[in-house]
Each structure stands twice: as C-alpha cells, then as structure tokens.
C-alpha atoms as a PDB file:
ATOM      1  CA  UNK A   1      62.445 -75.177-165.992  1.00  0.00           C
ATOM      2  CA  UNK A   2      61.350 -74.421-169.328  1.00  0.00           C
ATOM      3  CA  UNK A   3      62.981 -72.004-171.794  1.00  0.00           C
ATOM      4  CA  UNK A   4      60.057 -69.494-171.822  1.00  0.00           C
ATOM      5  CA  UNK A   5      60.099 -69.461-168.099  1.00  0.00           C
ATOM      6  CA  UNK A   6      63.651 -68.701-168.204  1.00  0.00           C
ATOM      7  CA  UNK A   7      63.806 -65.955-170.557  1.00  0.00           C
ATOM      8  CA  UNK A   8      60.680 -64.131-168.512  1.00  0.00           C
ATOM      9  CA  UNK A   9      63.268 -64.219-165.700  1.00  0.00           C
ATOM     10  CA  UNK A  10      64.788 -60.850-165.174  1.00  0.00           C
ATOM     11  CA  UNK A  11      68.584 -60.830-165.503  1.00  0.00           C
ATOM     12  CA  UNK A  12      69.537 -58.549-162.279  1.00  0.00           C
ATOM     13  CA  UNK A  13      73.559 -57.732-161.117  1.00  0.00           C
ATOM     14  CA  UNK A  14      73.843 -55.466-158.110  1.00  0.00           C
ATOM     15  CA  UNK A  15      76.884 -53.617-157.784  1.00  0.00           C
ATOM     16  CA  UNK A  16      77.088 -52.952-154.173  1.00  0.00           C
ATOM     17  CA  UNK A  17      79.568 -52.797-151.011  1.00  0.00           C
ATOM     18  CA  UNK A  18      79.296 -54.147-147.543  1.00  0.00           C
ATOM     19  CA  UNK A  19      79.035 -51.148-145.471  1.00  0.00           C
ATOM     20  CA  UNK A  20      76.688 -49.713-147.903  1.00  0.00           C
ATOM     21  CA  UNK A  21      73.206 -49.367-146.306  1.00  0.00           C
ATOM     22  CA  UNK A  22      71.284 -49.058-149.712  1.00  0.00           C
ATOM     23  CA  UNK A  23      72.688 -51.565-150.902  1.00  0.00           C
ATOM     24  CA  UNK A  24      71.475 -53.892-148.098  1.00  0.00           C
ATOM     25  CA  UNK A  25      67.968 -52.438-148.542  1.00  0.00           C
ATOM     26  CA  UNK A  26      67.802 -52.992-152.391  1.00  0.00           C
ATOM     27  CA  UNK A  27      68.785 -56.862-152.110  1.00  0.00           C
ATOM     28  CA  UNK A  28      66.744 -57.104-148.862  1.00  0.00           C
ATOM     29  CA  UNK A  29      63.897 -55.810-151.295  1.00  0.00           C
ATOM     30  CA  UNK A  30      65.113 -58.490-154.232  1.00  0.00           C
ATOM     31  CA  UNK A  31      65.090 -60.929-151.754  1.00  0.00           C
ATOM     32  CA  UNK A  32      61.679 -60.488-150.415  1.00  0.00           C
ATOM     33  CA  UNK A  33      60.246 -60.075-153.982  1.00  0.00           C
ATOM     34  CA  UNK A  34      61.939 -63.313-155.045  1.00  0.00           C
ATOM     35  CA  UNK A  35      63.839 -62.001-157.584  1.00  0.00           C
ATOM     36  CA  UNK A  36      67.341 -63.997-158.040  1.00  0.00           C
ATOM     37  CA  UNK A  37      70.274 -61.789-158.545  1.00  0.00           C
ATOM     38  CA  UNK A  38      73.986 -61.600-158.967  1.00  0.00           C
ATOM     39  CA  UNK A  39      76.147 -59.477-155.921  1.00  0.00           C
ATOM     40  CA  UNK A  40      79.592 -57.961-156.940  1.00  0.00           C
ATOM     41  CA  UNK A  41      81.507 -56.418-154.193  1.00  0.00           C
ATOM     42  CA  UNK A  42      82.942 -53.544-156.077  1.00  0.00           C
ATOM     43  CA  UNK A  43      84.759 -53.056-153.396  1.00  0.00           C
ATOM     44  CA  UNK A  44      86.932 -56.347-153.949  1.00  0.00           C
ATOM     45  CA  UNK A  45      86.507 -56.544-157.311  1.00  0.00           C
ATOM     46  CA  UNK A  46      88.388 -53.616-159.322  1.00  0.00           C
ATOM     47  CA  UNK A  47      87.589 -54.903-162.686  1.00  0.00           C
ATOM     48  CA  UNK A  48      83.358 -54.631-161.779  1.00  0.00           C
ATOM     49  CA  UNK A  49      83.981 -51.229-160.098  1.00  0.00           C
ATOM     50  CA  UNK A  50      85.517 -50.108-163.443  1.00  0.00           C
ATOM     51  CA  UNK A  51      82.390 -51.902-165.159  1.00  0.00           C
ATOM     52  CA  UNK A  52      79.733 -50.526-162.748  1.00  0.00           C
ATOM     53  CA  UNK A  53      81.529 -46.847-163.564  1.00  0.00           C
ATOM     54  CA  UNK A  54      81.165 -47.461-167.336  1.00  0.00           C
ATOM     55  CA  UNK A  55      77.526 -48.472-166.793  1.00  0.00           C
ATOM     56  CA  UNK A  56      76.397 -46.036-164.672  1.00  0.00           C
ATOM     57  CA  UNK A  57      78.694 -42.906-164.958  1.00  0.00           C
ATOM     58  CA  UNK A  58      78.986 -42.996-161.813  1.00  0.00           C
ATOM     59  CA  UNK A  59      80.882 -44.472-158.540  1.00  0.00           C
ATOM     60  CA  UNK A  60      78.206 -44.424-156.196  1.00  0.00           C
ATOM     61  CA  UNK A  61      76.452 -47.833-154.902  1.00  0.00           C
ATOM     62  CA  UNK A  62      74.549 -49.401-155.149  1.00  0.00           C
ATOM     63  CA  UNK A  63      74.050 -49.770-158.838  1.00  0.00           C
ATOM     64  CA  UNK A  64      71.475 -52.582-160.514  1.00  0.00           C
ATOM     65  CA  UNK A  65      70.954 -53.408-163.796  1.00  0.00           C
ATOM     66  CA  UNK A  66      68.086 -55.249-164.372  1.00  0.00           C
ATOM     67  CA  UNK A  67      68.160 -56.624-167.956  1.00  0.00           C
ATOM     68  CA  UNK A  68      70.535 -53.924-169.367  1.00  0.00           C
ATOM     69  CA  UNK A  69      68.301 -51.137-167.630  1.00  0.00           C
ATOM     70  CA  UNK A  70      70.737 -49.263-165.268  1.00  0.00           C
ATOM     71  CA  UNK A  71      69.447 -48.001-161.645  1.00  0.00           C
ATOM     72  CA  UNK A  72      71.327 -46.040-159.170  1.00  0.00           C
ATOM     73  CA  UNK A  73      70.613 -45.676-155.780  1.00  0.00           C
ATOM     74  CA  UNK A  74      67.557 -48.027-154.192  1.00  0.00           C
ATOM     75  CA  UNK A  75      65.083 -46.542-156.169  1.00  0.00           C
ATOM     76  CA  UNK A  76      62.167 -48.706-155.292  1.00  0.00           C
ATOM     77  CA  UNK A  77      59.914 -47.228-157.934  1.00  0.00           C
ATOM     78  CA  UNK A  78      62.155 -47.642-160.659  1.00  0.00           C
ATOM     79  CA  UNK A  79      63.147 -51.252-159.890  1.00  0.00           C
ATOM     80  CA  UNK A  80      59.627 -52.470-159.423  1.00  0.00           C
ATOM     81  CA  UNK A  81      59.343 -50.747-162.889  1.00  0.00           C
ATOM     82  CA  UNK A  82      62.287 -52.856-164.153  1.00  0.00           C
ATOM     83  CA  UNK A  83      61.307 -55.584-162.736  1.00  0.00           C
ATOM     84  CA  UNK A  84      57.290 -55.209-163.795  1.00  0.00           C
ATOM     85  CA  UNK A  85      56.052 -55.750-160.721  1.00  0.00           C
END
C-alpha cells in the first residue's frame, strides 16, 4: 500500500460495549462499508471510558471518532458524512 492510499484511509475508533445494540449496528454498518476500525470495550477498559468521556462529554455508547470528528449515537448520516461516502 502506498502512502497516499494510506493517508485517504479514514482513522475510525469506536467506543462501544457488548450489550450495546447501537453499537453493534454502527460496526455492522463499518463493516459492510469496508471501513477498518479500532473497537474499545469501554466497558473493560477504564482508561478509554475516561477518554471516550473527555471526547465526547458524554458516557453514552457508542461513540466514533472518525479522524478526530466525534459522533455519538449510530448516526448513520453523520458517519457517512465523516466518512465521505
């Protein structure tokens, strides 16, 4: 892979939980759009859950941030936005 493809690559974390239905549906929707992405169980990892609160404001999952642009909630328009799709 080349450098320029890499940097077109969106950078995508998704703050999420298992039982959290959302959640499921945002990466399902990552997943089917072929989007790579990094999955922190906030609710294993204290450290993210205090970083996804800083980012967000807020404690609710999930939360993505797609290249430094924060999204709460599956918010399909907004993260096909993000992600220029």
């Amino acid at each position: 892979m080349t450098e320029k493809t890499e940097s077109k690559k969106p950078k995508v974390i998704v703050y999420s939980t298992p039982t959290c239905p959302y959640c499921h549906a945002a990466k399902d929707f990552l997943k089917e759009n072929k989007i790579p992405f990094k999955d922190i169980d906030v609710s294993k990892d204290q450290s993210a859950a205090q970083e996804m609160i800083e980012k967000s404001g807020q404690m609710g999952v999930p939360v993505l941030d797609i290249n430094g642009e924060i999204i709460v909630g599956f918010d399909k328009a907004a993260i096909k936005k993000a992600l220029k799709l």
